[in-house]
C-alpha atoms as a PDB file:
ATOM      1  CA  UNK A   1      85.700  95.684 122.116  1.00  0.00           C
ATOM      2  CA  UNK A   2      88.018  96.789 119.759  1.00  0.00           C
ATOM      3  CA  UNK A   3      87.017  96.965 116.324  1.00  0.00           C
ATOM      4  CA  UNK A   4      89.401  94.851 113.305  1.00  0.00           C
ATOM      5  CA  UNK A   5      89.767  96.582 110.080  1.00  0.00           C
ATOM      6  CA  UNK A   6      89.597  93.637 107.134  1.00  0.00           C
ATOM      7  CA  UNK A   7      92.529  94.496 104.398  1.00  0.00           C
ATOM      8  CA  UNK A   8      90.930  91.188 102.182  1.00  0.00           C
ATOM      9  CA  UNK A   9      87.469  93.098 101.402  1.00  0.00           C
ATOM     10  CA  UNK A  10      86.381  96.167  99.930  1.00  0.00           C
ATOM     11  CA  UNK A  11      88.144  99.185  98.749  1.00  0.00           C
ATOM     12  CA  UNK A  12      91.760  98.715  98.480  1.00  0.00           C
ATOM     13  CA  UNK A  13      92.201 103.109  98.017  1.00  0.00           C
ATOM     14  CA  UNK A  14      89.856 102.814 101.096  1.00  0.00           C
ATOM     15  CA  UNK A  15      91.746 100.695 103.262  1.00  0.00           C
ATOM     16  CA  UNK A  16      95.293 102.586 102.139  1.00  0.00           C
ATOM     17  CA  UNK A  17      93.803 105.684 103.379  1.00  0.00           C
ATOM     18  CA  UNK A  18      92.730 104.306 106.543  1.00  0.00           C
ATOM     19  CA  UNK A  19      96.382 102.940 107.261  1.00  0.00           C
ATOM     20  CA  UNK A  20      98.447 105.709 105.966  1.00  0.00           C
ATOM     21  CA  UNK A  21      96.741 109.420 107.167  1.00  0.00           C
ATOM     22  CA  UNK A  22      97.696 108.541 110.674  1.00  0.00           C
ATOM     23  CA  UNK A  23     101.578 107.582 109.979  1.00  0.00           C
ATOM     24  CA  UNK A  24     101.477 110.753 107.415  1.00  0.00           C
ATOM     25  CA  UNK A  25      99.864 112.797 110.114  1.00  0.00           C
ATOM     26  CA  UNK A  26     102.482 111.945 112.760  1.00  0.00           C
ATOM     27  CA  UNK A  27     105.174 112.271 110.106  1.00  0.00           C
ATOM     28  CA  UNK A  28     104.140 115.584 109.379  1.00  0.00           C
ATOM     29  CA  UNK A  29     103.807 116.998 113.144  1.00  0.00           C
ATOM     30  CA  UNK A  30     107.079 115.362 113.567  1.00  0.00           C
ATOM     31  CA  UNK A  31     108.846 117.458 110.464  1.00  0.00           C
ATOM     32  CA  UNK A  32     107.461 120.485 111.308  1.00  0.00           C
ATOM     33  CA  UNK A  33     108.548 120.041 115.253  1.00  0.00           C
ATOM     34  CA  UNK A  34     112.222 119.657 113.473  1.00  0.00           C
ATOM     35  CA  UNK A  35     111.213 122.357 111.098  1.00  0.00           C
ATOM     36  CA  UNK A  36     110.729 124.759 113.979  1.00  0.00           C
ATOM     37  CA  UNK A  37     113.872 123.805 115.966  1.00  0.00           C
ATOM     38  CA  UNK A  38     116.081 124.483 113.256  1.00  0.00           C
ATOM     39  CA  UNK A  39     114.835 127.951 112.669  1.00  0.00           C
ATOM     40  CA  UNK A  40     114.635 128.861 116.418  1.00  0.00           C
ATOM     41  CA  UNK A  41     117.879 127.324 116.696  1.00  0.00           C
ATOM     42  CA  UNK A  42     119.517 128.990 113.491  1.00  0.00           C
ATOM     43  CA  UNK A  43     119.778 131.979 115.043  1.00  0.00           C
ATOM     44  CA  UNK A  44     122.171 130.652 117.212  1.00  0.00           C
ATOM     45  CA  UNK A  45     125.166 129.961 114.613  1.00  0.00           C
ATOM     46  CA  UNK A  46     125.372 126.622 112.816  1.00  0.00           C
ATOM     47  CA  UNK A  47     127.345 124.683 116.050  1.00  0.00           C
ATOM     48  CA  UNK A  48     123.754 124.581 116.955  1.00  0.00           C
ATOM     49  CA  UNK A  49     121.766 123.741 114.437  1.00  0.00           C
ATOM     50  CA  UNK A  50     124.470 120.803 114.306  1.00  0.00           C
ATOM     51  CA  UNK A  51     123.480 119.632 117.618  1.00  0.00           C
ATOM     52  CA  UNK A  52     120.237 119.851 116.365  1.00  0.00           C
ATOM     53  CA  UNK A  53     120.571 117.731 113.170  1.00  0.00           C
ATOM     54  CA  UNK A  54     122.698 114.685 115.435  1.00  0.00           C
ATOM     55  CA  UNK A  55     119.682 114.976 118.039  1.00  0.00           C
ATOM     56  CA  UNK A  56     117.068 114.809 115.435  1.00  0.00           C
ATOM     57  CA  UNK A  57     119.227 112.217 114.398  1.00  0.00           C
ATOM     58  CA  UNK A  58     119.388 109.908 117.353  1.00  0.00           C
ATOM     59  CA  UNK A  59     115.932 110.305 118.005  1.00  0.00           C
ATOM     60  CA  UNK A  60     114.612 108.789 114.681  1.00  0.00           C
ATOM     61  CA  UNK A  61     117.190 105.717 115.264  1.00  0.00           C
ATOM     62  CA  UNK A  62     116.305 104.945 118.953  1.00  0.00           C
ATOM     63  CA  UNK A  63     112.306 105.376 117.495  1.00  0.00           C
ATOM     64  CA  UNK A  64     113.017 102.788 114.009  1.00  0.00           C
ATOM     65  CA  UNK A  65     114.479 100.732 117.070  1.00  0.00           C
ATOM     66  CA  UNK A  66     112.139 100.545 119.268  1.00  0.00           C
ATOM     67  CA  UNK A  67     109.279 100.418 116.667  1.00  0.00           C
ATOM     68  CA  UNK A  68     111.174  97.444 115.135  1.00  0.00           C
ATOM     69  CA  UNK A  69     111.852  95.248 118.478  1.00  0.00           C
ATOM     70  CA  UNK A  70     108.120  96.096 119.197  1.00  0.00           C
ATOM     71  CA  UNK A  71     106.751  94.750 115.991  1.00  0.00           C
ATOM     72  CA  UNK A  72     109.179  91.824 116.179  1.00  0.00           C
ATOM     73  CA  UNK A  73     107.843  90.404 119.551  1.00  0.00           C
ATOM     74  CA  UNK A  74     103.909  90.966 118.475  1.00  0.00           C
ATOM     75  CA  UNK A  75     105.475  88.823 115.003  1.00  0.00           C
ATOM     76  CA  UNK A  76     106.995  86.277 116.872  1.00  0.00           C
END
């Protein structure tokens, strides 16, 4: 069984915590996985690290997408 975390009782610094480490965590992974291409790439001249930027790019709009038509249908 899965357990439900109530937002109505207790803590409210508590419950913030609990629902924001994870997205922080992933955020942070995420920026230093950028992070790391850019300098790797850098070294290349800055026609790559352009590539990188539109990739980088691309990816976060095709992830706010999907995230968005994902929480739409569970909404609906």
């Amino acid at each position: 069984m899965s357990k439900r975390l109530d937002l109505t009782e207790g803590s409210i610094l508590e419950k913030l915590l609990k629902l924001s480490l994870p997205i922080m965590g992933t955020s942070f992974i995420q920026m230093a996985y950028n992070m790391t291409d850019m300098l790797l790439v850098g070294k290349m001249g800055s026609d790559a690290v352009t590539s990188i930027i539109k990739g980088i790019l691309l990816f976060t709009i095709f992830m706010f997408l999907f995230k968005t038509k994902k929480l739409y249908k569970v909404h609906k």
